[in-house]
N, C-alpha and C. Protein backbone atom coordinates (compact mmCIF):
# COMPACT_ATOMS: atom_id res chain seq x y z
N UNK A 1 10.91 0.71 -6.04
CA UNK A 1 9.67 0.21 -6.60
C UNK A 1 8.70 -0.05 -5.45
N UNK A 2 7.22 -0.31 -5.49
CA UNK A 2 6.49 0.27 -4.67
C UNK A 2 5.54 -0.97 -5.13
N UNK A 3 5.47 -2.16 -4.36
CA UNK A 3 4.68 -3.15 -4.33
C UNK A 3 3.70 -3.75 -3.51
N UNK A 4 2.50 -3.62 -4.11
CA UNK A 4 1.22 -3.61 -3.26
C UNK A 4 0.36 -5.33 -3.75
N UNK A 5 0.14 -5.93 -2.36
CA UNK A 5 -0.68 -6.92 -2.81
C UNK A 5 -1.55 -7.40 -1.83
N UNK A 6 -2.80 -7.74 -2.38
CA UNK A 6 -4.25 -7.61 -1.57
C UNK A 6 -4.69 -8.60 -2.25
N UNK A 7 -5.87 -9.78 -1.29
CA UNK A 7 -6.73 -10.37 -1.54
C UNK A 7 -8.01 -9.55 -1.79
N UNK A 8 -8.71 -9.48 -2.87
CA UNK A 8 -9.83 -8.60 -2.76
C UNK A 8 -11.40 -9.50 -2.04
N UNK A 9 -10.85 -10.87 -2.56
CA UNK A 9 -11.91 -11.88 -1.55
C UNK A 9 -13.47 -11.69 -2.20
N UNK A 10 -12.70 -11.81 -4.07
CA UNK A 10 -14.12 -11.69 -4.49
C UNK A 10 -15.31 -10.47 -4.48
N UNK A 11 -14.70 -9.86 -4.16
CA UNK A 11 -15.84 -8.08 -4.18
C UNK A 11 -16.02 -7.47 -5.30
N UNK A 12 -17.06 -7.88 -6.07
CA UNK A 12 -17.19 -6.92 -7.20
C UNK A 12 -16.41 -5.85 -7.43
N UNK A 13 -16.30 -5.16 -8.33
CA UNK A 13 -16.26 -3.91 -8.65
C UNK A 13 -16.38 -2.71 -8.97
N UNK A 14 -17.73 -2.99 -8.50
CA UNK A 14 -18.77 -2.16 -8.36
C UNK A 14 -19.53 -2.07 -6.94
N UNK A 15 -19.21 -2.28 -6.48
CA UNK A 15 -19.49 -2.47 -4.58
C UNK A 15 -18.66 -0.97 -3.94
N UNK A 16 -19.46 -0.73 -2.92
CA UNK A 16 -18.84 0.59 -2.07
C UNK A 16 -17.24 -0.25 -1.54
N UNK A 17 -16.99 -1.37 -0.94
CA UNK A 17 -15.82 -1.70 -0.57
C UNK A 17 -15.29 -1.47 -1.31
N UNK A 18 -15.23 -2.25 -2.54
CA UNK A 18 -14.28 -2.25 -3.54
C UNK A 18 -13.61 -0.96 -4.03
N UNK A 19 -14.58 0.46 -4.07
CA UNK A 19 -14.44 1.93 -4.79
C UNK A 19 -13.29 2.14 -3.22
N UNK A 20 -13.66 2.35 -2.09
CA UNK A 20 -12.89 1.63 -0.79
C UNK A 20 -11.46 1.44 -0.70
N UNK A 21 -11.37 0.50 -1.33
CA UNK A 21 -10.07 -0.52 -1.41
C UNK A 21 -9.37 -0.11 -2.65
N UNK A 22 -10.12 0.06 -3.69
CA UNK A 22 -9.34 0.65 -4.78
C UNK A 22 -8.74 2.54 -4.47
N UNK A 23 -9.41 3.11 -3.33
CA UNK A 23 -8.51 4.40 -2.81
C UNK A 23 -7.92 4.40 -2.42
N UNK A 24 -7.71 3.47 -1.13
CA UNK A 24 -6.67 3.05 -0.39
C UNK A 24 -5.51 2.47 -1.19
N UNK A 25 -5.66 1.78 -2.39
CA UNK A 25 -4.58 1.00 -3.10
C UNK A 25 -3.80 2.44 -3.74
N UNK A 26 -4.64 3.37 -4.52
CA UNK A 26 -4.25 4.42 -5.06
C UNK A 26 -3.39 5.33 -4.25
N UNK A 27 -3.70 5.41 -2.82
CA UNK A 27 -3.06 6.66 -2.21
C UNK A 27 -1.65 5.99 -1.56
N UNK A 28 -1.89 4.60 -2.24
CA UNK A 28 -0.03 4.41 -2.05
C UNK A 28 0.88 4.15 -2.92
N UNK A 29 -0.18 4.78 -3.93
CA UNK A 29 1.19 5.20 -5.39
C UNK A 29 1.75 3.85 -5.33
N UNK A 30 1.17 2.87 -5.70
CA UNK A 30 1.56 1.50 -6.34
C UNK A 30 2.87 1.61 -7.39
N UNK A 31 3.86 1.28 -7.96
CA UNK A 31 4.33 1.12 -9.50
C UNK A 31 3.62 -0.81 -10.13
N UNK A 32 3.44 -1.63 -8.62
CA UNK A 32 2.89 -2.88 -9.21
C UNK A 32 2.12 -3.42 -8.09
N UNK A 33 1.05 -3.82 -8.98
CA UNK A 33 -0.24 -3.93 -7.71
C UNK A 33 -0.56 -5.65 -8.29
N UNK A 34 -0.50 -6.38 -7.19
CA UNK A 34 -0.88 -7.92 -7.32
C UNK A 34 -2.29 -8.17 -6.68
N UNK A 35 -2.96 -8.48 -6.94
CA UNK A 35 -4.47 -8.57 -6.65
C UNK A 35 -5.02 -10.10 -6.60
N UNK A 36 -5.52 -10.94 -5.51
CA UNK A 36 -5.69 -12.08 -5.64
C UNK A 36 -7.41 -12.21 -5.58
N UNK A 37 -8.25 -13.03 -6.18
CA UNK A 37 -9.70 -13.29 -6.04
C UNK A 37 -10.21 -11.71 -6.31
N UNK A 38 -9.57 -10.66 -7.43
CA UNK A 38 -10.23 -9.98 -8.17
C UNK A 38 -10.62 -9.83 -9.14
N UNK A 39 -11.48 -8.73 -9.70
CA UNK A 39 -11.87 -8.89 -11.09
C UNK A 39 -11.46 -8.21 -12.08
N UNK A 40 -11.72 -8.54 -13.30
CA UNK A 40 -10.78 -7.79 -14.41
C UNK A 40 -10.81 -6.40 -14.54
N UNK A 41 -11.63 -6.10 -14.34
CA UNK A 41 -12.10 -4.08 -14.06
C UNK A 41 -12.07 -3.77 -12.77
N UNK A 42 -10.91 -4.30 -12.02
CA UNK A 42 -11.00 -4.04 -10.61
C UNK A 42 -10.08 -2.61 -10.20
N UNK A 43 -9.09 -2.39 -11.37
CA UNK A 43 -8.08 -1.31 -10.94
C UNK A 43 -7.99 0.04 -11.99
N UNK A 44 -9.36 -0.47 -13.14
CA UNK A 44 -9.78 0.35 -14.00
C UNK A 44 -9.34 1.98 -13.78
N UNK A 45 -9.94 2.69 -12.59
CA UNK A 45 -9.68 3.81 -11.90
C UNK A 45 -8.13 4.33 -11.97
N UNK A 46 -7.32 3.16 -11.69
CA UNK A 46 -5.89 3.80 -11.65
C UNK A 46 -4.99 4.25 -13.37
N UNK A 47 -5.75 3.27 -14.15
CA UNK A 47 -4.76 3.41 -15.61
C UNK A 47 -3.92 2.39 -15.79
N UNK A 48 -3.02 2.48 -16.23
CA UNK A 48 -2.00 1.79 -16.59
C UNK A 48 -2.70 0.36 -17.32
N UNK A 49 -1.67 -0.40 -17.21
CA UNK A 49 -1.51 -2.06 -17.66
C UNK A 49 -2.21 -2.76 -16.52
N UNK A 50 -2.64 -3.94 -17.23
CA UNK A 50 -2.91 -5.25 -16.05
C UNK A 50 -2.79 -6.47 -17.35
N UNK A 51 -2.47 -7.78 -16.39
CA UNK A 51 -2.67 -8.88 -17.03
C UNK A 51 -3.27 -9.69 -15.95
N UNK A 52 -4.14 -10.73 -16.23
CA UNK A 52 -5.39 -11.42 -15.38
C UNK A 52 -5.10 -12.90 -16.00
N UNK A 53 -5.31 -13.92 -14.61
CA UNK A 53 -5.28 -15.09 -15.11
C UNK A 53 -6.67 -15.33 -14.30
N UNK A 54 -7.58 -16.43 -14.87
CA UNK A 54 -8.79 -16.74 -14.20
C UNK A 54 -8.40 -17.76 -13.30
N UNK A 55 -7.44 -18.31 -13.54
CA UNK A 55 -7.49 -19.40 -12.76
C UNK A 55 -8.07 -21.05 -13.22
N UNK A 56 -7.68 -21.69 -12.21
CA UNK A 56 -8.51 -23.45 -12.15
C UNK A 56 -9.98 -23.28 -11.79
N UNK A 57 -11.04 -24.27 -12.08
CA UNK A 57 -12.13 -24.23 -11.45
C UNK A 57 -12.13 -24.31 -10.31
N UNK A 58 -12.77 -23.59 -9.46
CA UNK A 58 -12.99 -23.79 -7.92
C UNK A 58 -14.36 -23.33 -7.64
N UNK A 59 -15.38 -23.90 -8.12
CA UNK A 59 -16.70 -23.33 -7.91
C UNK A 59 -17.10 -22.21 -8.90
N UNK A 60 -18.55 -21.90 -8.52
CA UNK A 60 -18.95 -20.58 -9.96
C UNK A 60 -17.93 -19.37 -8.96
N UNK A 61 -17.98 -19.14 -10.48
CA UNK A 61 -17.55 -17.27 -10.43
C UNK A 61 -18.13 -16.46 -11.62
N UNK A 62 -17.97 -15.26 -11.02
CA UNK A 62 -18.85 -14.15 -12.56
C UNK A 62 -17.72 -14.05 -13.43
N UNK A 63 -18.18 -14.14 -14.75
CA UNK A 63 -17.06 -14.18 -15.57
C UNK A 63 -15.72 -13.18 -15.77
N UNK A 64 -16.09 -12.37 -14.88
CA UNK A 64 -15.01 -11.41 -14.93
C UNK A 64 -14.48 -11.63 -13.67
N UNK A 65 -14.35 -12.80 -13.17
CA UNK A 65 -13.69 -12.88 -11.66
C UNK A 65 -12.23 -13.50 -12.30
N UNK A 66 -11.09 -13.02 -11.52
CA UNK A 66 -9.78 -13.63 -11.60
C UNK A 66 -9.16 -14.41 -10.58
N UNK A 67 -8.59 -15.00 -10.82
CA UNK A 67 -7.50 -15.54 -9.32
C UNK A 67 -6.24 -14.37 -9.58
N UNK A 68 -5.97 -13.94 -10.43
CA UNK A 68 -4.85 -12.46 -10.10
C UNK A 68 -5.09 -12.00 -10.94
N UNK A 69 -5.22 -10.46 -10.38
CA UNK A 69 -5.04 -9.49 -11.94
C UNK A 69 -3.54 -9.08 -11.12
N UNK A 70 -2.66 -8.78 -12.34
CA UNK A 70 -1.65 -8.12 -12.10
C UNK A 70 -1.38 -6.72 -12.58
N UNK A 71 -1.22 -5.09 -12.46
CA UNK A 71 -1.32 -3.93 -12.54
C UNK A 71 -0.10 -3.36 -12.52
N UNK A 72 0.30 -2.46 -13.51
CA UNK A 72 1.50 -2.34 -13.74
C UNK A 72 1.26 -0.44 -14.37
N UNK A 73 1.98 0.53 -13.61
CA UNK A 73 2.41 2.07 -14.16
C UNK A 73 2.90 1.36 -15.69
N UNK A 74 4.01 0.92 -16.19
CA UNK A 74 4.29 0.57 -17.26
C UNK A 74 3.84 -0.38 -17.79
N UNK A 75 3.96 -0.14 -19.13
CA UNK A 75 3.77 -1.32 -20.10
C UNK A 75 3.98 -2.63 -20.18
N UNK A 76 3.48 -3.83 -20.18
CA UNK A 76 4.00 -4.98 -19.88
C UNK A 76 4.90 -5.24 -21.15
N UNK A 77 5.59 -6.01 -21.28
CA UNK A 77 6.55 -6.41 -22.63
C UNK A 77 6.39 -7.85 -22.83
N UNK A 78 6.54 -8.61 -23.60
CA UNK A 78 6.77 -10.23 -23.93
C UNK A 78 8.46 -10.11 -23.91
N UNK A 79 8.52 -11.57 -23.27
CA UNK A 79 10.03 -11.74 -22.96
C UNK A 79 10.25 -13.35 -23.36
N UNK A 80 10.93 -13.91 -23.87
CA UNK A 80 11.36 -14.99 -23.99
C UNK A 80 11.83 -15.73 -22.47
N UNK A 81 10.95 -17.04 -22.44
CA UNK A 81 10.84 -17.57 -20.96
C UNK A 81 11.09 -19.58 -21.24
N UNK A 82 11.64 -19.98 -20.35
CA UNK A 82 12.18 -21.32 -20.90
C UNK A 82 10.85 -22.02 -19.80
N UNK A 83 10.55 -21.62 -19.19
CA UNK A 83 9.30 -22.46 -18.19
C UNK A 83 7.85 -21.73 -18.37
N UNK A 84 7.55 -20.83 -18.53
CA UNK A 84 5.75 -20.26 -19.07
C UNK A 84 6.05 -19.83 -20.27
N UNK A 85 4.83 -20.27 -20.88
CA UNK A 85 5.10 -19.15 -22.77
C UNK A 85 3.35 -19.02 -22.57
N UNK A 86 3.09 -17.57 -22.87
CA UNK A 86 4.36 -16.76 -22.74
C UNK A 86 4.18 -16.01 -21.21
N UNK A 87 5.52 -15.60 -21.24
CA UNK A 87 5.75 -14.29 -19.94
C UNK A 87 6.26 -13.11 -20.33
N UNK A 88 5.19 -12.15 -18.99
CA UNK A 88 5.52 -10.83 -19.48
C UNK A 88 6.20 -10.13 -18.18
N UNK A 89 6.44 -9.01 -17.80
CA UNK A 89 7.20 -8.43 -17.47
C UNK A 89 6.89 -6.93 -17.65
N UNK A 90 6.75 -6.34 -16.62
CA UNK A 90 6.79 -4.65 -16.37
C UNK A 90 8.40 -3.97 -16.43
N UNK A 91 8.63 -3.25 -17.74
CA UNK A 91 9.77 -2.82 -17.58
C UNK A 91 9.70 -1.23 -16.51
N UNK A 92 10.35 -1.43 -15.87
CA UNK A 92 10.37 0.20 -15.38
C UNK A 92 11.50 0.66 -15.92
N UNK A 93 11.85 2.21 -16.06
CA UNK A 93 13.31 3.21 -16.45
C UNK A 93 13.30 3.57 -14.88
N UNK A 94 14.40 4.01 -14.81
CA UNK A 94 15.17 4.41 -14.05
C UNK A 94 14.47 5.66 -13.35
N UNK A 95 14.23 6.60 -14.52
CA UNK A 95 13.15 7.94 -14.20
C UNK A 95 11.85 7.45 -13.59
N UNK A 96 11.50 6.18 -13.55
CA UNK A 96 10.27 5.91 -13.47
C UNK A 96 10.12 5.41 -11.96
N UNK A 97 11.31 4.84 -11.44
CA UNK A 97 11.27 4.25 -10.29
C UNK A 97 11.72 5.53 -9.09
């Protein structure tokens, strides 16, 4: 499995860095990409799944700013969890990894 994680440090997603950073993320064939201080259309380009938490207040942000999006080749699933409800989970197959 092939795990990638970057502060994006707040950069739109629509900014030349960001188009940038989102190639560089791509040309290393991610299967799960963790993204901290990005935005919800930040990994749009690649496909797959994401799930996004905004986070606590810590000053303004544009409403589509996250404290993580999380990006996933597969589908996320709901799983039965005794400490967060709910939690999800990227299943990968075997073929997939």
């Amino acid at each position: 499995m092939r795990l990638n994680n970057w502060n994006i440090e707040r950069r739109g997603p629509h900014i030349w860095q960001a188009a940038s950073l989102v190639s560089e993320i791509q040309s290393l064939e991610p299967d799960l990409v963790v993204l901290t201080e990005a935005h919800t259309h930040f990994l749009d380009r690649l496909g797959g799944h994401t799930l996004s938490h905004r986070g606590y207040d810590h000053g303004p942000k544009a409403d589509s700013e996250q404290l993580v999006v999380i990006w996933s080749k597969a589908p996320w699933k709901p799983v039965h969890c005794q400490i967060l409800s709910p939690c999800w989970v990227a299943l990968f197959s075997a073929k997939q990894l």
